[in-house]
Protein backbone atom coordinates (compact mmCIF):
# COMPACT_ATOMS: atom_id res chain seq x y z
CA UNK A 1 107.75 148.41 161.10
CA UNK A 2 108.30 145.21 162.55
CA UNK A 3 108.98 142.52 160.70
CA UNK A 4 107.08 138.95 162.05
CA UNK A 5 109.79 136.11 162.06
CA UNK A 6 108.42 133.48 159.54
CA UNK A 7 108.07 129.88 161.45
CA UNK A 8 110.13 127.07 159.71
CA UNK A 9 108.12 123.96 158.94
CA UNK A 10 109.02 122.11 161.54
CA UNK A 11 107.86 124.84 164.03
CA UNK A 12 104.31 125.05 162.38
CA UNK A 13 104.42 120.93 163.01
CA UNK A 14 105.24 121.37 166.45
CA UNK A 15 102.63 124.31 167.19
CA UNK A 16 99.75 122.46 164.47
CA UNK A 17 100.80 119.27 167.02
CA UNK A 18 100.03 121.30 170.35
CA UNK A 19 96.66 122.58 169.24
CA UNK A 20 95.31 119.22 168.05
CA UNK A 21 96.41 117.66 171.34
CA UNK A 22 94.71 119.97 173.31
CA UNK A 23 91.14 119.72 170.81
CA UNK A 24 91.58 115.72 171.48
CA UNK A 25 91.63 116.40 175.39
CA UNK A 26 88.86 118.36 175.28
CA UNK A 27 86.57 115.99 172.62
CA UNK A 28 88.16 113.04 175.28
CA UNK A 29 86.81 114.38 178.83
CA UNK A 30 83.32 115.16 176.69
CA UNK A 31 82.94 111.78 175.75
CA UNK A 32 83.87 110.77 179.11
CA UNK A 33 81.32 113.12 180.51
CA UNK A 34 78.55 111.68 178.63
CA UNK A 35 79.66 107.90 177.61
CA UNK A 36 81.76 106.80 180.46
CA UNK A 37 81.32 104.32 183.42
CA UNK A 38 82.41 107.37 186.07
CA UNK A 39 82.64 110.62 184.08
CA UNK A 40 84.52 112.11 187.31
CA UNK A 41 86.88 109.33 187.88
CA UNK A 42 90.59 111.03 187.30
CA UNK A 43 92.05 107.65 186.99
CA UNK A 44 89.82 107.23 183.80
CA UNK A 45 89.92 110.68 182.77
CA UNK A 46 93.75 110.30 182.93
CA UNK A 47 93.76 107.00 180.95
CA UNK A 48 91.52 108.22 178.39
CA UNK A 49 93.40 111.53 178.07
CA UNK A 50 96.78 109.36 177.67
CA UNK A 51 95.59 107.25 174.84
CA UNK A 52 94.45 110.29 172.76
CA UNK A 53 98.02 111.98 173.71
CA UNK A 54 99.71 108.21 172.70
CA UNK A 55 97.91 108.46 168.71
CA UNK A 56 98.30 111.91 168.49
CA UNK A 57 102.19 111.51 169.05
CA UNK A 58 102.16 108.37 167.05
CA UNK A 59 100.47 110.46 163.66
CA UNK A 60 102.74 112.97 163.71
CA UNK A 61 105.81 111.37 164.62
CA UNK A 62 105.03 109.11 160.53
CA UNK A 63 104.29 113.15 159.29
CA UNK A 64 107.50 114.30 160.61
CA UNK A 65 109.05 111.28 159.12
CA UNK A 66 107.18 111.63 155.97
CA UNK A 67 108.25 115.40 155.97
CA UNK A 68 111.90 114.77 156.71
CA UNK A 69 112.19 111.65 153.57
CA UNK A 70 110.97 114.78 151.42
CA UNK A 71 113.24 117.24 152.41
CA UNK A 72 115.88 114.64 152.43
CA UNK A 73 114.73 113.54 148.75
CA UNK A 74 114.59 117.18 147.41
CA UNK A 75 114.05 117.61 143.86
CA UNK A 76 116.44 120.56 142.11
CA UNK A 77 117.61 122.19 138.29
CA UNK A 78 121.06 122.61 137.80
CA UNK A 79 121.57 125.31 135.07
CA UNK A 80 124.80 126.51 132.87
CA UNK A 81 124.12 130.13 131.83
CA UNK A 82 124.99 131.15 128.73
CA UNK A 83 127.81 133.77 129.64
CA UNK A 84 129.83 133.41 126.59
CA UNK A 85 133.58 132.70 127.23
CA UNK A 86 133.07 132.23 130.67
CA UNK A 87 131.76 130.14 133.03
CA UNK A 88 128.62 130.57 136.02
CA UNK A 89 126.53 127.62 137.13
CA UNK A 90 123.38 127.96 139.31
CA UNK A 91 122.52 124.59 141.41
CA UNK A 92 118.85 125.21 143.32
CA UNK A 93 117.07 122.52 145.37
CA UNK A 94 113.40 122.76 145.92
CA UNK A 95 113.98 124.00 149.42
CA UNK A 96 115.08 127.03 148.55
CA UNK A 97 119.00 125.99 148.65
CA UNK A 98 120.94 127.88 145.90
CA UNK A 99 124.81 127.17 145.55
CA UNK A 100 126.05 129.47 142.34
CA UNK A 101 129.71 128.13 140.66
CA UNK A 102 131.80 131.19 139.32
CA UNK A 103 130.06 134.35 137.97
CA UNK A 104 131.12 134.56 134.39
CA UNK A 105 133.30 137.07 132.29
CA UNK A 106 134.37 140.52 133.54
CA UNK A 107 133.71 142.70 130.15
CA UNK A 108 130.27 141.27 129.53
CA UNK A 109 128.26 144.05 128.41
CA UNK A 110 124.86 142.59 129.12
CA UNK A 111 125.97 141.61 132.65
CA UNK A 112 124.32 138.31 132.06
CA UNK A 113 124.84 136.73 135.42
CA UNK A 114 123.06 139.52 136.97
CA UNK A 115 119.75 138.92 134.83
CA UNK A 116 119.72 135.20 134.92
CA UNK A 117 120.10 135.51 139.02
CA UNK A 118 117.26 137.79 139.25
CA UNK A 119 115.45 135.64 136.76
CA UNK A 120 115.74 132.44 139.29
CA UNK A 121 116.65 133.56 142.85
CA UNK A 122 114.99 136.96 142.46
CA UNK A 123 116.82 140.86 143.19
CA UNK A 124 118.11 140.47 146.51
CA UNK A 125 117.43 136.83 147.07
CA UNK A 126 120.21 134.28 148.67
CA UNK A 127 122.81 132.14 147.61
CA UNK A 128 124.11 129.95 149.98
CA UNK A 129 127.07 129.43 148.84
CA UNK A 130 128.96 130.74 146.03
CA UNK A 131 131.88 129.33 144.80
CA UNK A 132 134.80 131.08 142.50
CA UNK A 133 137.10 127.82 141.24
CA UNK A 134 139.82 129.86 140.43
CA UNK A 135 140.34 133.82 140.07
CA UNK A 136 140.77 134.37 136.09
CA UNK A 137 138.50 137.18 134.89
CA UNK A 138 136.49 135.04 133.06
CA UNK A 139 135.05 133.30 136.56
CA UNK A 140 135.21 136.04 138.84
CA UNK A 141 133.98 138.75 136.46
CA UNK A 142 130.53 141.00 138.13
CA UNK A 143 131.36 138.67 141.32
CA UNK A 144 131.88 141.82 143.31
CA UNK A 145 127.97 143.02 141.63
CA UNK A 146 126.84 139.67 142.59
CA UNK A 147 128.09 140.12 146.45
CA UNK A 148 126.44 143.91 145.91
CA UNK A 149 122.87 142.88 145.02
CA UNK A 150 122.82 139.26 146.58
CA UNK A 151 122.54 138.33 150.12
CA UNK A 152 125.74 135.71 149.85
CA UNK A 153 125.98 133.52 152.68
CA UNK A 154 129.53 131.91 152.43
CA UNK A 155 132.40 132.10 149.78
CA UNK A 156 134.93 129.72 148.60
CA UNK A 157 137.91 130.48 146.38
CA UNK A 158 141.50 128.81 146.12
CA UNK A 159 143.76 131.28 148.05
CA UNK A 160 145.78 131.74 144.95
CA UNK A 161 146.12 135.52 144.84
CA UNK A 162 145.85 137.52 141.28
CA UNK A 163 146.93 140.78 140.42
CA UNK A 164 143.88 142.20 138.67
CA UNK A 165 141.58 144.91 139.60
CA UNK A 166 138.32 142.81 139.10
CA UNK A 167 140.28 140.31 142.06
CA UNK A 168 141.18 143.28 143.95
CA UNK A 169 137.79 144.46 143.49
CA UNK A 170 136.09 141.21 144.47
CA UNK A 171 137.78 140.63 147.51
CA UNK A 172 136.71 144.11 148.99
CA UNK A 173 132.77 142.93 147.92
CA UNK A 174 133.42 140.35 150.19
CA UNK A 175 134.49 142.11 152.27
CA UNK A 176 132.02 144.53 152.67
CA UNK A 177 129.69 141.72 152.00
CA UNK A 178 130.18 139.77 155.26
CA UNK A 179 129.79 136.87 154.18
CA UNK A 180 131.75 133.89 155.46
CA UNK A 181 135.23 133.39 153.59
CA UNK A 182 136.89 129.70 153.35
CA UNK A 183 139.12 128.31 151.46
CA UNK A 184 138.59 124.67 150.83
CA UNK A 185 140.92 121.77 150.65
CA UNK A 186 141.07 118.30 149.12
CA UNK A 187 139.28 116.06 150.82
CA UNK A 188 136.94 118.02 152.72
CA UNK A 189 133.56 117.68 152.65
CA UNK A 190 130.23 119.76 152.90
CA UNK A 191 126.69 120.07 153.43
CA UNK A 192 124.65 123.03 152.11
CA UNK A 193 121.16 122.24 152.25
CA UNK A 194 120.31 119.08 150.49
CA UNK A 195 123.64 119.44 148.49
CA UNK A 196 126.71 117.07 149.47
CA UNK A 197 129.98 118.41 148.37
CA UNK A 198 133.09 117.00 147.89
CA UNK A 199 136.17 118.58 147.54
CA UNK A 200 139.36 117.04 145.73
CA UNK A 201 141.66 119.88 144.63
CA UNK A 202 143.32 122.17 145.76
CA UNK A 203 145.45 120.04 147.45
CA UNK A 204 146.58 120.66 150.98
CA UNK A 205 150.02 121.90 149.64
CA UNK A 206 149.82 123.73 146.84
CA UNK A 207 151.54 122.48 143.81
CA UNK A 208 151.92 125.39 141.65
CA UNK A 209 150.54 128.79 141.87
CA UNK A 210 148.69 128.82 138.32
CA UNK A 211 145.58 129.60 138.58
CA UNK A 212 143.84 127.02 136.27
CA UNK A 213 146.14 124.27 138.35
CA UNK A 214 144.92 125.38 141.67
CA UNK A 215 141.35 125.24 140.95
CA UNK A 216 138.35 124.48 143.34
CA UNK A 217 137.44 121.01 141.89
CA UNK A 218 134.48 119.20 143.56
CA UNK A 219 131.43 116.68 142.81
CA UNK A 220 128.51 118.01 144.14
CA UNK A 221 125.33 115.01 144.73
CA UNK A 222 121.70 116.22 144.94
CA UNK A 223 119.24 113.43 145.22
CA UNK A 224 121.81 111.11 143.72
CA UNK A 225 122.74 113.10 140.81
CA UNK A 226 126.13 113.99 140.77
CA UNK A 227 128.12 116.69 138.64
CA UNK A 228 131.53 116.91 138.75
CA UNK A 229 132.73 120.53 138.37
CA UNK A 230 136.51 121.14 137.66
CA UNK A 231 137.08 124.50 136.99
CA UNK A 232 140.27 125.25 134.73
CA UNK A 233 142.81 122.41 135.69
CA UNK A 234 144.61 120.37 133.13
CA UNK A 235 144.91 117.25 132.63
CA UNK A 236 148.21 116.71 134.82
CA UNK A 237 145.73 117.78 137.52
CA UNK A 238 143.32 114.91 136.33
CA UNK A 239 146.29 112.32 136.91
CA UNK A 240 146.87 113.45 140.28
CA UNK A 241 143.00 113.23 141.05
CA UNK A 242 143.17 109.96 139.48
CA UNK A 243 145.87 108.84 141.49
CA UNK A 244 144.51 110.03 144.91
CA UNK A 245 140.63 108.97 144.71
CA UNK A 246 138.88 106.25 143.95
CA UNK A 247 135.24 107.05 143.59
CA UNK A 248 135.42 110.00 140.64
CA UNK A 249 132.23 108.92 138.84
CA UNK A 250 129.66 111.59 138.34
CA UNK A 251 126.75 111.75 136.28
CA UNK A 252 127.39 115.18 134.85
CA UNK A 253 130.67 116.61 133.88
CA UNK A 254 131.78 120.06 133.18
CA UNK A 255 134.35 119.85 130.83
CA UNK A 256 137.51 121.18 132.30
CA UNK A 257 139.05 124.67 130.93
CA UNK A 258 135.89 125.47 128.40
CA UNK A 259 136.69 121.84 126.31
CA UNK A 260 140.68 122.95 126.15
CA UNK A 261 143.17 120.14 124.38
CA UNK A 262 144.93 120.15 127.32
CA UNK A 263 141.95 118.75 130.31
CA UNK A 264 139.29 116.24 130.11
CA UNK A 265 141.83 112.98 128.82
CA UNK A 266 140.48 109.78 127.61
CA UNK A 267 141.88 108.33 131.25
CA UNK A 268 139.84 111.15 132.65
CA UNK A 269 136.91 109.97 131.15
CA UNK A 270 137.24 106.98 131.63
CA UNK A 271 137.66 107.87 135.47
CA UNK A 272 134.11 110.02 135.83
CA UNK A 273 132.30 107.75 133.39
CA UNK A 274 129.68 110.80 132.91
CA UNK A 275 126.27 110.80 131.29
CA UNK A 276 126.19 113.77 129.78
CA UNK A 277 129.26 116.46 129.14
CA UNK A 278 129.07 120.50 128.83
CA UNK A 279 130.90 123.04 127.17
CA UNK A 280 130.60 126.50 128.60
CA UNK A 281 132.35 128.43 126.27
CA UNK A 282 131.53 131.42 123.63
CA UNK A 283 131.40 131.57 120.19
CA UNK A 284 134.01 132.39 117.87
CA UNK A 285 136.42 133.29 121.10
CA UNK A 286 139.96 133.70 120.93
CA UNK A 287 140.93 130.26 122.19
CA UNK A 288 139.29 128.08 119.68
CA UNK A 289 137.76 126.28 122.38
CA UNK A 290 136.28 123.91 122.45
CA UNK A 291 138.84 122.21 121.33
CA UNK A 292 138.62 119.48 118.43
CA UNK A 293 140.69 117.36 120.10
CA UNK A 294 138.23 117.48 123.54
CA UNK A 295 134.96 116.73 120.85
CA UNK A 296 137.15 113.57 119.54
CA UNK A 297 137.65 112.63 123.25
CA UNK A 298 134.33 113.15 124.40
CA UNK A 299 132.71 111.89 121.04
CA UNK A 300 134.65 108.33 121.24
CA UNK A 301 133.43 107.66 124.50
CA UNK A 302 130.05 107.71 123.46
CA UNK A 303 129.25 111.27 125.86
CA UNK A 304 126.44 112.85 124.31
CA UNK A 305 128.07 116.78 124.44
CA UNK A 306 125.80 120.24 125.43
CA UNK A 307 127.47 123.27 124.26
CA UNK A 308 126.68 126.81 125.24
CA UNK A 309 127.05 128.20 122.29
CA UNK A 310 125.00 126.08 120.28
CA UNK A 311 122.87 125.48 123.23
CA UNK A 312 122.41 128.68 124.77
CA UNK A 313 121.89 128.15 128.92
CA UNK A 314 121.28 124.36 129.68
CA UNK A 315 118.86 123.54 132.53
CA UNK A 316 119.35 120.07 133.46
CA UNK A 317 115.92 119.21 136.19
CA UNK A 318 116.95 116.87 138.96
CA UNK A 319 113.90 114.29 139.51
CA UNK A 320 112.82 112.49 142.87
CA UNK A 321 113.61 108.68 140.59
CA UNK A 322 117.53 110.58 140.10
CA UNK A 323 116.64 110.47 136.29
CA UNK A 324 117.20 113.91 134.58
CA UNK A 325 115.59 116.05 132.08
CA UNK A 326 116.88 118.03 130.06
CA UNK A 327 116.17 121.59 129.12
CA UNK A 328 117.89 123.54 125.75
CA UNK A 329 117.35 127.15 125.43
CA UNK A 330 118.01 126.64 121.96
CA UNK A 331 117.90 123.38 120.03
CA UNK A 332 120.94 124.00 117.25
């Protein structure tokens, strides 16, 4: 069976724009046939015809506009699953656009990522763009399952190779996937959608081959909300970041290596100047994170803090007046 091809909006514009026209022609030559000075006069039939044509353009050239300032203006929910000590971040814009940030931890038994995708994008439904800031197994874990059951468009990661199996594993899903691979460098930019991203590590030459040091750092704006995402990198990284850019200020950090002692400095903080902060990290994990030291940080700027573990998945909803809401799955 044949599948129709679906018109995009601007198409059904352009062919709801053709059949009007051609209802105005016909309502104009009636009224010249029965109201006009010489019904069979071409000159007037022409003049009459070209007036119609003239408002007809005119209406839906505003519509088009009106259409494009919406699409332009698209609303969007940002959410931090709940993966434990890991990290995945969905970004959706009303339009359909979905950009996913790393795909959580390897050993998760509940496969998380995989239920919280079908929850919002649906089995089989499309990310745009999914990016993997660095390759630990606690970023890139069920990546490969999410290439499987996803239609993935384009992925970034840092070109830092790992030994693992899950890595090995990964880059054979995509692979197999065919979807676009890149890997980004500072000071690039990108448009996905109504998303603007901007990269600002890794840096042209690589520094170091750590994984953490190397990560895929970028501020991604929708509708004037921007979140700064920064993968594993330490503060060292920060300095360097600090050093090389001017405009760092986003209105939602994610705190840097799970709330570690070692990222997200008081210089650093002072650098984003972020409205809200959040932890993606599990309880009771190995690491201690987060960190006390990061909570001190973060608590003597006056960031009000959103943890996963005390949070469960945060859904932060982008508004059209870039003022956010936000969403707790659970309140303590």
């Amino acid at each position: 069976m044949v599948r129709k091809k679906k018109l995009t909006k601007k198409q059904k514009q352009q062919r709801l724009q053709i059949v009007l026209t051609t209802l105005l022609l016909g309502v104009a030559f009636l009224m010249g046939l029965f109201f006009g000075d010489n019904p069979y006069d071409v000159k007037y039939f022409s003049k009459r015809a070209q007036e119609i044509t003239d408002d007809v353009t005119s209406v839906f050239s505003e519509l088009n506009h009106r259409i494009a300032g919406e699409e332009k203006s698209a609303e969007g929910t940002i959410r931090f699953f709940d993966v434990g000590q890991g990290s995945a971040t969905l970004m959706q814009a009303s339009d359909g656009t979905n950009i996913l940030i790393d795909t959580g931890r390897y050993d998760d038994p509940d496969k998380r990522i995989i239920k919280y995708l079908d929850q919002y994008i649906g089995t089989g439904g499309t990310i745009d763009l999914l990016i993997f800031t660095h390759n630990d197994a606690d970023h890139i874990g069920n990546g490969d399952l999410v290439l499987d059951y996803y239609n993935v468009k384009e992925v970034w990661m840092n070109g830092v190779d790992h030994t693992t199996v899950i890595y090995e594993d990964l880059l054979d899903a995509i692979e197999d996937s065919g979807a676009l691979y890149y890997e980004p460098k500072a000071q690039e930019e990108k448009t996905v959608g109504p998303f603007k991203i901007e990269v600002f590590s890794p840096f042209k030459k690589a520094v170091t081959e750590d994984q953490n040091e190397e990560s895929i750092v970028t501020k991604i704006t929708l509708n004037g909300i921007r979140t700064m995402v920064t993968g594993d990198v330490s503060s060292k990284v920060e300095t360097r970041l600090m050093e090389q850019y001017f405009d760092l200020v986003a209105d939602i950090l994610l705190v840097g290596h799970h709330g570690s002692k070692d990222s997200t400095s008081n210089e650093w903080l002072n650098a984003v100047n972020p409205q809200i902060a959040i932890v993606q990290a599990g309880a009771n994990n190995s690491y201690g994170h987060p960190h006390k030291e990061t909570l001190a940080r973060l608590e003597k700027q006056g960031v009000p803090l959103y943890n996963t573990i005390k949070n469960g998945t945060i859904s932060i909803q982008v508004n059209e007046s870039d003022k956010m809401d936000i969403e707790l799955e659970k309140s303590k």
